[in-house]
Protein backbone atom coordinates (compact mmCIF):
# COMPACT_ATOMS: atom_id res chain seq x y z
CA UNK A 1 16.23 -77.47 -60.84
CA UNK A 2 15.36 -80.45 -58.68
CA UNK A 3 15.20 -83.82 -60.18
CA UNK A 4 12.61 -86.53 -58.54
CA UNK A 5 13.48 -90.43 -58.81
CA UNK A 6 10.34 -91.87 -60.20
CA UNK A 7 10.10 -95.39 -63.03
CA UNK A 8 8.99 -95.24 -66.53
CA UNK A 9 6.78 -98.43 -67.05
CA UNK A 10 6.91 -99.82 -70.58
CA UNK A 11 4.40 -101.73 -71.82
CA UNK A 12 4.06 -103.00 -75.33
CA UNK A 13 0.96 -104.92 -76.41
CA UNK A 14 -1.57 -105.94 -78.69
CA UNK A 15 -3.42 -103.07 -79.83
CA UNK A 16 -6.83 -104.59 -79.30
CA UNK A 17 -6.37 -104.41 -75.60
CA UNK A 18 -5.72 -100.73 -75.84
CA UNK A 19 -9.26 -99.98 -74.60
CA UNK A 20 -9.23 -102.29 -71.43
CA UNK A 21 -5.79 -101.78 -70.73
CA UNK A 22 -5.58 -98.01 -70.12
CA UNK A 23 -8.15 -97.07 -67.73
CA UNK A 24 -7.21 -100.36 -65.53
CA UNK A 25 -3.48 -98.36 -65.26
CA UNK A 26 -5.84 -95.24 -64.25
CA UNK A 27 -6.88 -97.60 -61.75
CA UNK A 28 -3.75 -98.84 -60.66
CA UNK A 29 -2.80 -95.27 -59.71
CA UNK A 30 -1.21 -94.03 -62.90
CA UNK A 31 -1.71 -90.50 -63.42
CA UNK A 32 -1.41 -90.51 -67.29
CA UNK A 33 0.47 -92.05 -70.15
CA UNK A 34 1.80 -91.85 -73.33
CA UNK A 35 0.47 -94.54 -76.30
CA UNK A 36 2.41 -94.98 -79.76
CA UNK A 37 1.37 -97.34 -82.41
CA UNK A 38 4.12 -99.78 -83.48
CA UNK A 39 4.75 -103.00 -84.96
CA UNK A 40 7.77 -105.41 -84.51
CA UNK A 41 8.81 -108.99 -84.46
CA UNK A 42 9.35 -111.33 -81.47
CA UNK A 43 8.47 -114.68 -80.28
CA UNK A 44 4.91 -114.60 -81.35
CA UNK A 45 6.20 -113.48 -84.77
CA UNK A 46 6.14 -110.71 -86.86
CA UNK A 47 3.50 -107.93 -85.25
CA UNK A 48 2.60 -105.39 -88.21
CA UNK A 49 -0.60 -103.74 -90.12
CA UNK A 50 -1.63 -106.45 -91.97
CA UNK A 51 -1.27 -109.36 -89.09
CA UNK A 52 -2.35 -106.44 -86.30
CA UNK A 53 -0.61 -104.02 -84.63
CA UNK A 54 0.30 -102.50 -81.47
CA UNK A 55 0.50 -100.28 -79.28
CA UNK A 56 3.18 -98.97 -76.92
CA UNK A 57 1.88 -97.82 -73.50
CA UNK A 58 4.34 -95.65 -71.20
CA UNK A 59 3.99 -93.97 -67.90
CA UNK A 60 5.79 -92.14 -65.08
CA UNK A 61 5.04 -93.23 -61.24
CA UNK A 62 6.10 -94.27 -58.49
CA UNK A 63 7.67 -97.52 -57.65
CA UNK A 64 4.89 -99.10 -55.71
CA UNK A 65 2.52 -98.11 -58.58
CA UNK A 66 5.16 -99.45 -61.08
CA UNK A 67 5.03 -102.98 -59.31
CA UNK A 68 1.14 -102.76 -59.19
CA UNK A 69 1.01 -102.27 -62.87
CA UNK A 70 3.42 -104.57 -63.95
CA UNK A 71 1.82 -107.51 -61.48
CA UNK A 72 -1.21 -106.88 -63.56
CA UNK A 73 0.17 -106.68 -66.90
CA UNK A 74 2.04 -109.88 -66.48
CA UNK A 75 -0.95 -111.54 -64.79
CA UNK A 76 -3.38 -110.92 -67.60
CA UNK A 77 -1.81 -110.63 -70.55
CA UNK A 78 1.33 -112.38 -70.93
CA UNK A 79 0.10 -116.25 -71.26
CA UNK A 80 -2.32 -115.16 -73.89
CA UNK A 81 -1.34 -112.28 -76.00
CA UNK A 82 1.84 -110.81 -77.58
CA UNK A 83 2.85 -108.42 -74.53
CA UNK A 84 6.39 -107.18 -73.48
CA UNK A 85 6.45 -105.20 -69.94
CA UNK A 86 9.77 -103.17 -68.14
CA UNK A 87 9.94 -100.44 -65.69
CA UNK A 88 12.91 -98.31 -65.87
CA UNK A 89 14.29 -95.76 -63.23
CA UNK A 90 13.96 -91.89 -64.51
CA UNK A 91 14.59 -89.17 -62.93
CA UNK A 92 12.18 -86.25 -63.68
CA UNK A 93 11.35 -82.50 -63.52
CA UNK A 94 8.17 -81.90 -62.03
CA UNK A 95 8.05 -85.05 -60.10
CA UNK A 96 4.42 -83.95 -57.97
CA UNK A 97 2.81 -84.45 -61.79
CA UNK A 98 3.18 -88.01 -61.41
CA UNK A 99 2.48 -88.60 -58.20
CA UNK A 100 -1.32 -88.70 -56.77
């Protein structure tokens, strides 16, 4: 078995952005992700059904893809809308999957 170092991005956002968000990380040279609804509290308060909800956003890529994605996140998102970004470093099976 052969691990490949690769980061996990993170993103957790608004859910209403959902539907822009995700093909722009297409875009950005994702390959896929992963989306699971979730709520929470934070600085712009408490995040949950009845005051809207989110949505957590996660990929696999490379690092110059991570910073791409991240740049962008940050960039259009974070002044305006409740939005938390990381990358983490992972080390995967299958690395090629994630790679374009």
């Amino acid at each position: 078995m052969q691990l490949h170092p690769l980061k996990q991005v993170t993103i957790i956002v608004e859910k209403i952005l959902q539907d822009q968000l995700l093909p722009k990380l297409i875009e950005l040279g994702a390959n896929g992700y992963t989306t699971i609804d979730c709520s929470g509290s934070g600085v712009r308060g408490v995040r949950s059904g009845e005051f809207g909800s989110n949505v957590q956003i996660t990929l696999i890529c490379p690092e110059d893809i991570s910073h791409k994605i991240l740049t962008f996140v940050s960039r259009t998102y974070f002044d305006n809308y409740a939005c938390i970004a990381w990358e983490s470093d992972v080390q995967v099976v299958r690395g090629a999957h994630y790679v374009k």
